[in-house]
N, C-alpha and C. Protein backbone atom coordinates (compact mmCIF):
# COMPACT_ATOMS: atom_id res chain seq x y z
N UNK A 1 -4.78 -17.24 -17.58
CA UNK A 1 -4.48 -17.71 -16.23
C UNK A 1 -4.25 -16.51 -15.32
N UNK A 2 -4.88 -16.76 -14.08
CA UNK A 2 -4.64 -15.11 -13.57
C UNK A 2 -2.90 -14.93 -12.43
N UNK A 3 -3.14 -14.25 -12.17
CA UNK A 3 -1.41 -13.80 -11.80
C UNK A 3 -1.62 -14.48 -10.76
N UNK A 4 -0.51 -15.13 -10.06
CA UNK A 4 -0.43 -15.95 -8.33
C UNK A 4 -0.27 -14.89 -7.41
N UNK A 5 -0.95 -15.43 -6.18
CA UNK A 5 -0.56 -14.01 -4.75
C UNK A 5 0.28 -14.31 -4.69
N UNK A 6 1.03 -13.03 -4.28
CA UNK A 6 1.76 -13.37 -3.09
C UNK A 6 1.69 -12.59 -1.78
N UNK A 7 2.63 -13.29 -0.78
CA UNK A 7 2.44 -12.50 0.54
C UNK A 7 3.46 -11.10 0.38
N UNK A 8 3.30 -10.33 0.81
CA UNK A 8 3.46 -9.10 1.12
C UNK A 8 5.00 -9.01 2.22
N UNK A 9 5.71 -8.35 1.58
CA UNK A 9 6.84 -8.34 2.44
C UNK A 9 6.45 -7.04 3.71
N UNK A 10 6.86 -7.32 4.79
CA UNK A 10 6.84 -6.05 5.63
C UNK A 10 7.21 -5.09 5.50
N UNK A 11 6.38 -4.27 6.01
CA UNK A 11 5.96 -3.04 5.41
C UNK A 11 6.00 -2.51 4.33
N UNK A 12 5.60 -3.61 3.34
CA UNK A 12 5.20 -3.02 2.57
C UNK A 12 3.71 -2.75 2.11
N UNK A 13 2.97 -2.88 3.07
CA UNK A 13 1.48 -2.71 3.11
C UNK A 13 1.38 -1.32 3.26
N UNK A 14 1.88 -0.91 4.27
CA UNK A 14 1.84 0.49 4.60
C UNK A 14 2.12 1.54 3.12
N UNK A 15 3.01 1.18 2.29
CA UNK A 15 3.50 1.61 1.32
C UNK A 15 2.50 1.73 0.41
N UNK A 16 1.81 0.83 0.44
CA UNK A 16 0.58 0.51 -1.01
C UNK A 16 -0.55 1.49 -0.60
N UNK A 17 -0.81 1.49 0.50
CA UNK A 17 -1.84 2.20 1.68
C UNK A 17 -1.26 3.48 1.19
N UNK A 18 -0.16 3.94 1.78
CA UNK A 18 -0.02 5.93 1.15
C UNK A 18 0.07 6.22 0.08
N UNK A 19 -0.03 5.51 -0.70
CA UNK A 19 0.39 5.21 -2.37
C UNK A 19 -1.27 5.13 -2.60
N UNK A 20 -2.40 4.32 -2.32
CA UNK A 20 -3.41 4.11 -2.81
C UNK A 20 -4.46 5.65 -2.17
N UNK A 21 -3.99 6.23 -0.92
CA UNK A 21 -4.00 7.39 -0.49
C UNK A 21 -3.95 8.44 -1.26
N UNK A 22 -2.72 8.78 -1.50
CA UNK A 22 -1.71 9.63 -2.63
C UNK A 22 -2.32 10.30 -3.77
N UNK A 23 -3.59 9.03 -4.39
CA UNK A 23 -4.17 9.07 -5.14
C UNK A 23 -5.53 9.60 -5.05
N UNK A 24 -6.39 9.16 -3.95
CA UNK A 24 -7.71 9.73 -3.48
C UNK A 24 -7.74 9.45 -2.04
N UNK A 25 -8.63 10.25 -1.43
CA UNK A 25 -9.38 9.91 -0.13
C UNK A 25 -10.66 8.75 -0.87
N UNK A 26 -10.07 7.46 0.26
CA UNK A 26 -10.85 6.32 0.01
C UNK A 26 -11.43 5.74 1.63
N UNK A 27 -12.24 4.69 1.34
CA UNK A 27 -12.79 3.74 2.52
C UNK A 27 -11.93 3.42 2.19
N UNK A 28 -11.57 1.95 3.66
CA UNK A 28 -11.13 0.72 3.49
C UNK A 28 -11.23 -0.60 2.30
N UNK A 29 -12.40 -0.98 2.23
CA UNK A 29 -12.34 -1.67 1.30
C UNK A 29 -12.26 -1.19 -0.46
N UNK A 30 -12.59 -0.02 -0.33
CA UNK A 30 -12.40 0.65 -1.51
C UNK A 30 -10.90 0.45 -2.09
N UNK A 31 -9.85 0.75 -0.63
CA UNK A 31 -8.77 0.80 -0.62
C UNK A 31 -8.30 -0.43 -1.18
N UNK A 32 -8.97 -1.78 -0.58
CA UNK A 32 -8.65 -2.98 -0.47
C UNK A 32 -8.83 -3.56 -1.84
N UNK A 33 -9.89 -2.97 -2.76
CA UNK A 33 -9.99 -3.49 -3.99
C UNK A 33 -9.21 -2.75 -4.88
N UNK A 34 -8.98 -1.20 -4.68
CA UNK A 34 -8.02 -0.36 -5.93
C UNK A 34 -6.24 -0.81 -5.79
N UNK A 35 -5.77 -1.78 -4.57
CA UNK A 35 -5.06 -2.03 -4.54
C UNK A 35 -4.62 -3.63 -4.92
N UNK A 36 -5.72 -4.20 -5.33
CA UNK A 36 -6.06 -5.61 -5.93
C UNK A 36 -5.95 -5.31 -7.26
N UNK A 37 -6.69 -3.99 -7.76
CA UNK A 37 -6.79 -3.52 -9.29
C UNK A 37 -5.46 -3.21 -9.79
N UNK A 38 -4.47 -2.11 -8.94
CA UNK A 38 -3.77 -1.65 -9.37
C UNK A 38 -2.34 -2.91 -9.50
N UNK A 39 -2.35 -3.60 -8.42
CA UNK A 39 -1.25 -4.88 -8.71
C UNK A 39 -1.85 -6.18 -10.02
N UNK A 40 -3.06 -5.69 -10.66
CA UNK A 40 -3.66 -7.00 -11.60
C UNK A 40 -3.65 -8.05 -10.49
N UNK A 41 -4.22 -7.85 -9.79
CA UNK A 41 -4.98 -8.97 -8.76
C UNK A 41 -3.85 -9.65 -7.92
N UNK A 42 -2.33 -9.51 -8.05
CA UNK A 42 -1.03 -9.98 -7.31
C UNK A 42 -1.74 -9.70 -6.18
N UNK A 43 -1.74 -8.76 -5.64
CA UNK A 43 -1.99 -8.26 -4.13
C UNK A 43 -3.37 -8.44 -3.88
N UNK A 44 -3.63 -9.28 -2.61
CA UNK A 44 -5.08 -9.58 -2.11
C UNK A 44 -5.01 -9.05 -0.85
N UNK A 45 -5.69 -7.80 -0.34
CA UNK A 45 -5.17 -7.48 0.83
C UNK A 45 -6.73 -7.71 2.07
N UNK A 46 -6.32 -8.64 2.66
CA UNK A 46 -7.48 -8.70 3.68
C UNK A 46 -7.94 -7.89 4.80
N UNK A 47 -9.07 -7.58 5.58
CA UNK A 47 -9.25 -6.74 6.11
C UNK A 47 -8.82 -7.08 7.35
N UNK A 48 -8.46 -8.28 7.76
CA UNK A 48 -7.40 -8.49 8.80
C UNK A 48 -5.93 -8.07 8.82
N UNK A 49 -5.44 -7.54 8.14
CA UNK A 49 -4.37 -6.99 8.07
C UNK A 49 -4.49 -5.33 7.66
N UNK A 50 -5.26 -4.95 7.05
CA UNK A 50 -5.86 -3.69 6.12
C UNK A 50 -6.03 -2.96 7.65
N UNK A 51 -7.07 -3.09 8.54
CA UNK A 51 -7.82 -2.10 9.45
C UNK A 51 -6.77 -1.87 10.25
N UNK A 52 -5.51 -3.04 11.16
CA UNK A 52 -4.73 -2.93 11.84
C UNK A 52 -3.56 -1.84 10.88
N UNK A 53 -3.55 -1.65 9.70
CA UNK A 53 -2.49 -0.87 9.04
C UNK A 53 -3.09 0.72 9.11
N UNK A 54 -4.14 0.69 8.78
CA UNK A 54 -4.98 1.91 8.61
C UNK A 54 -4.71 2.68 9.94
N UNK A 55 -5.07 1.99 10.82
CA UNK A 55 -5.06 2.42 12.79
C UNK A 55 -3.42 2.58 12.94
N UNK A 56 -2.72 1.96 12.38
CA UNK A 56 -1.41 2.13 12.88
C UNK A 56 -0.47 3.32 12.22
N UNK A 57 -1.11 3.68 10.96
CA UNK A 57 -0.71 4.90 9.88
C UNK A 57 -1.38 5.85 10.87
N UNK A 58 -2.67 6.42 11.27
CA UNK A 58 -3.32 6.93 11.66
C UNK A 58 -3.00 7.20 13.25
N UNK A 59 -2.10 6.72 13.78
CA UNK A 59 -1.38 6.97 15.05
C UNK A 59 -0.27 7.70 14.86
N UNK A 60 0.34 7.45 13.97
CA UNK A 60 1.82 8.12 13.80
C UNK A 60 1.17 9.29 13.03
N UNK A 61 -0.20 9.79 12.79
CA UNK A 61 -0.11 11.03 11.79
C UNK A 61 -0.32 10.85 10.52
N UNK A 62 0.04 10.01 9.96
CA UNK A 62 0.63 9.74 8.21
C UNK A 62 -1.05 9.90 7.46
N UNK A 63 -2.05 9.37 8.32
CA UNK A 63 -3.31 9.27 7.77
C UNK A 63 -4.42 9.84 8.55
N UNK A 64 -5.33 10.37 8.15
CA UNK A 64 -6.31 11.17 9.14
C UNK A 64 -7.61 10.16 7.98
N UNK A 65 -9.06 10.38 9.08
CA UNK A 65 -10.26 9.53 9.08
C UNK A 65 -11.49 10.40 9.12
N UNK A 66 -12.32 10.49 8.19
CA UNK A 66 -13.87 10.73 8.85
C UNK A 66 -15.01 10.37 8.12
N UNK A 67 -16.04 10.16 8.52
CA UNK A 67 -17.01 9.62 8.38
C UNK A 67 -17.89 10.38 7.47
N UNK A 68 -17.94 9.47 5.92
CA UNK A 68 -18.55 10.20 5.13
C UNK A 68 -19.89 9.02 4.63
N UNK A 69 -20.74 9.40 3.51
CA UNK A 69 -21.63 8.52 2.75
C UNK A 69 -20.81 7.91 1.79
N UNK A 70 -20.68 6.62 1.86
CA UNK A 70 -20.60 6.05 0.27
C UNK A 70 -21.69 6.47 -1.02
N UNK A 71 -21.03 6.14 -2.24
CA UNK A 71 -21.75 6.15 -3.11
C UNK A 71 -22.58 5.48 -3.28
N UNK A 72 -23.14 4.16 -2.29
CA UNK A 72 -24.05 3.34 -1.97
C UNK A 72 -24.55 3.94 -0.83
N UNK A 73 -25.01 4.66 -0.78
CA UNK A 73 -25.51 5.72 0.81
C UNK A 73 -25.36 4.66 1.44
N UNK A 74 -23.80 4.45 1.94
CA UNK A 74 -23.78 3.60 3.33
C UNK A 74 -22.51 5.18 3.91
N UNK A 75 -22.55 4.54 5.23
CA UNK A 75 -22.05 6.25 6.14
C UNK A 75 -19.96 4.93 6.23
N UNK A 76 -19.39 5.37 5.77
CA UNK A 76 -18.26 4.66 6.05
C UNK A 76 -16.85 5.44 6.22
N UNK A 77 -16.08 5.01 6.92
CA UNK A 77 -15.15 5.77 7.04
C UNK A 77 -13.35 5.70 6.20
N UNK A 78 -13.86 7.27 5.54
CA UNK A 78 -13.25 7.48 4.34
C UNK A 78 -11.78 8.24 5.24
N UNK A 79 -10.24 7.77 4.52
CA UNK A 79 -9.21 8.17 4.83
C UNK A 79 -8.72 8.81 3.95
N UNK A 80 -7.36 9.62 4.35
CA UNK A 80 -6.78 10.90 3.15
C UNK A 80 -4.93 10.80 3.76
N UNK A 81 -4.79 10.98 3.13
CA UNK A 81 -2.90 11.15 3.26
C UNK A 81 -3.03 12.87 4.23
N UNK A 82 -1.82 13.07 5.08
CA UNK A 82 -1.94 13.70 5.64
C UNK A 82 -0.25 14.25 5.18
N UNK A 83 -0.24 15.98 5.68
CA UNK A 83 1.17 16.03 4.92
C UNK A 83 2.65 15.43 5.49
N UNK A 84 2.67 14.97 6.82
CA UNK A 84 3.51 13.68 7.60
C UNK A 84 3.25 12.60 6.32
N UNK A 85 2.34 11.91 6.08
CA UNK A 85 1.72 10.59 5.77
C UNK A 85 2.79 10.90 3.88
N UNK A 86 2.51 12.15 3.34
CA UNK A 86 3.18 12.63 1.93
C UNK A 86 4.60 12.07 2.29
N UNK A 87 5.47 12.67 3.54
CA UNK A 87 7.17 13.05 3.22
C UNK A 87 6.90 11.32 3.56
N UNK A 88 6.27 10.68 4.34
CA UNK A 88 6.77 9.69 4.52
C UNK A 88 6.16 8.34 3.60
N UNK A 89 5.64 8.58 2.21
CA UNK A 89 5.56 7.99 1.52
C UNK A 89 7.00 8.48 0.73
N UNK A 90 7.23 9.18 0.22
CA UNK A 90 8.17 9.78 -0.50
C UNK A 90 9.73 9.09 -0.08
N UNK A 91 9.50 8.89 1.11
CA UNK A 91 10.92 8.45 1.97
C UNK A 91 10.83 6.90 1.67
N UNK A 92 9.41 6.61 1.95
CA UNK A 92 9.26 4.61 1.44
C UNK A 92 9.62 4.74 0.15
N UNK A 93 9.29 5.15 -0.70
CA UNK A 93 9.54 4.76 -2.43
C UNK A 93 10.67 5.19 -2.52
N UNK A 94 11.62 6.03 -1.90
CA UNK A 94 13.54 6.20 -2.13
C UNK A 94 13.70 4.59 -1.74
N UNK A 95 13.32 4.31 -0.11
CA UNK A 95 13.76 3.50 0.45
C UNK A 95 13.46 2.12 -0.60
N UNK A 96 12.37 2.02 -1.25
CA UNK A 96 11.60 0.25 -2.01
C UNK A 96 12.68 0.57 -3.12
N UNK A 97 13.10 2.07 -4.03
CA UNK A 97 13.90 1.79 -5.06
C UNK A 97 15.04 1.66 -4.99
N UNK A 98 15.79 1.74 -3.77
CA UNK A 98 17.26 1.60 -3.23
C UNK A 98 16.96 0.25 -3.52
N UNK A 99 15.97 -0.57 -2.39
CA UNK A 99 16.56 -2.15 -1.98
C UNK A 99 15.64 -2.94 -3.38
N UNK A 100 14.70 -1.78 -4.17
CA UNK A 100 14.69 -3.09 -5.64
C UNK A 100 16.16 -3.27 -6.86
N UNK A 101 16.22 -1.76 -6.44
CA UNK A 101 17.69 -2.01 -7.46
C UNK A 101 18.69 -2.69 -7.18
N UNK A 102 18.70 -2.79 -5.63
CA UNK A 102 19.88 -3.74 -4.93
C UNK A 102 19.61 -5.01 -5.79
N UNK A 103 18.65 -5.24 -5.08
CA UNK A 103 17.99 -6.71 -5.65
C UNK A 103 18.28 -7.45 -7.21
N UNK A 104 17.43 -6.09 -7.86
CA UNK A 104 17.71 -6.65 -9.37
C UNK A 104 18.95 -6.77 -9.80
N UNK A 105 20.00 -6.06 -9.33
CA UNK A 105 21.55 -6.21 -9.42
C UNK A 105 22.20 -7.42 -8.81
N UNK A 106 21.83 -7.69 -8.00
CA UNK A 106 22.00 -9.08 -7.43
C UNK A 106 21.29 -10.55 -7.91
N UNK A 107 20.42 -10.31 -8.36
CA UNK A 107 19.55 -11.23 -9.49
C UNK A 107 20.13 -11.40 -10.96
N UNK A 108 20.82 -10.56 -11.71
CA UNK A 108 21.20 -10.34 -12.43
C UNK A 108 22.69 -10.95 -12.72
N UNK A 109 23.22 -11.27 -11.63
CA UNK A 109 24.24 -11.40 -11.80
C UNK A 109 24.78 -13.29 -12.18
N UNK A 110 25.77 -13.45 -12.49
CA UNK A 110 25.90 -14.60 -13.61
C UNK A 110 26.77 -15.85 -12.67
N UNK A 111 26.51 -17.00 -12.51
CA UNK A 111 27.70 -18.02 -12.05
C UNK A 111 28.97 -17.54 -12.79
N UNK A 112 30.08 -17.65 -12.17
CA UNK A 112 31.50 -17.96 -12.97
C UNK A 112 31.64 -18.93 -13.40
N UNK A 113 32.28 -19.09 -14.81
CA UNK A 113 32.60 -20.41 -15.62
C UNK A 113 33.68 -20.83 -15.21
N UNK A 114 34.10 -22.20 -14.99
CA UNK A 114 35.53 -22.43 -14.39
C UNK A 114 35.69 -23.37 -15.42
């Protein structure tokens, strides 16, 4: 049975994006499927949400763009982590393991028996 989506908490797209970055200079949809691969299919990220994240990383710095060939000689535009785009992945993954540990500590915890 394959794993259920789910929706994506805010900002945390951006996170998967410098993280799937981090790893290679990719296209978009390249992006869109190694981040389908890497969650075992949890994460379905559409290109309605994907291009508006890409443009919005790419304003603040975090991501730079240029126009290369795919390995399907199509001409597409391939992105790269930029060294802004590094400290501020580094700062998201303090920030996701602060509020998962919160979490799992709070999940964890037991009714009182009365």
């Amino acid at each position: 049975m394959a794993a259920e989506r789910i929706d994506l908490m805010k900002g945390t797209l951006d996170l998967l994006v410098l993280k799937a970055l981090d790893l290679e200079p990719m296209h978009g949809w390249g992006m869109a499927i190694r981040i389908e691969q890497f969650s075992k299919g949890v994460f379905l990220i559409h290109q309605g949400a994907l291009f508006p994240a890409l443009q919005r990383l790419q304003r603040k710095g975090q991501i730079k763009s240029e126009w290369r060939t795919t390995e399907n000689n199509r001409r597409a535009r391939y992105y790269q982590l930029t060294n802004s785009g590094r400290r501020q992945l580094e700062e998201k993954i303090r920030e996701w393991e602060r509020v998962a540990g919160a979490m799992n500590g709070i999940l964890k915890l037991r009714p009182q028996e009365g």
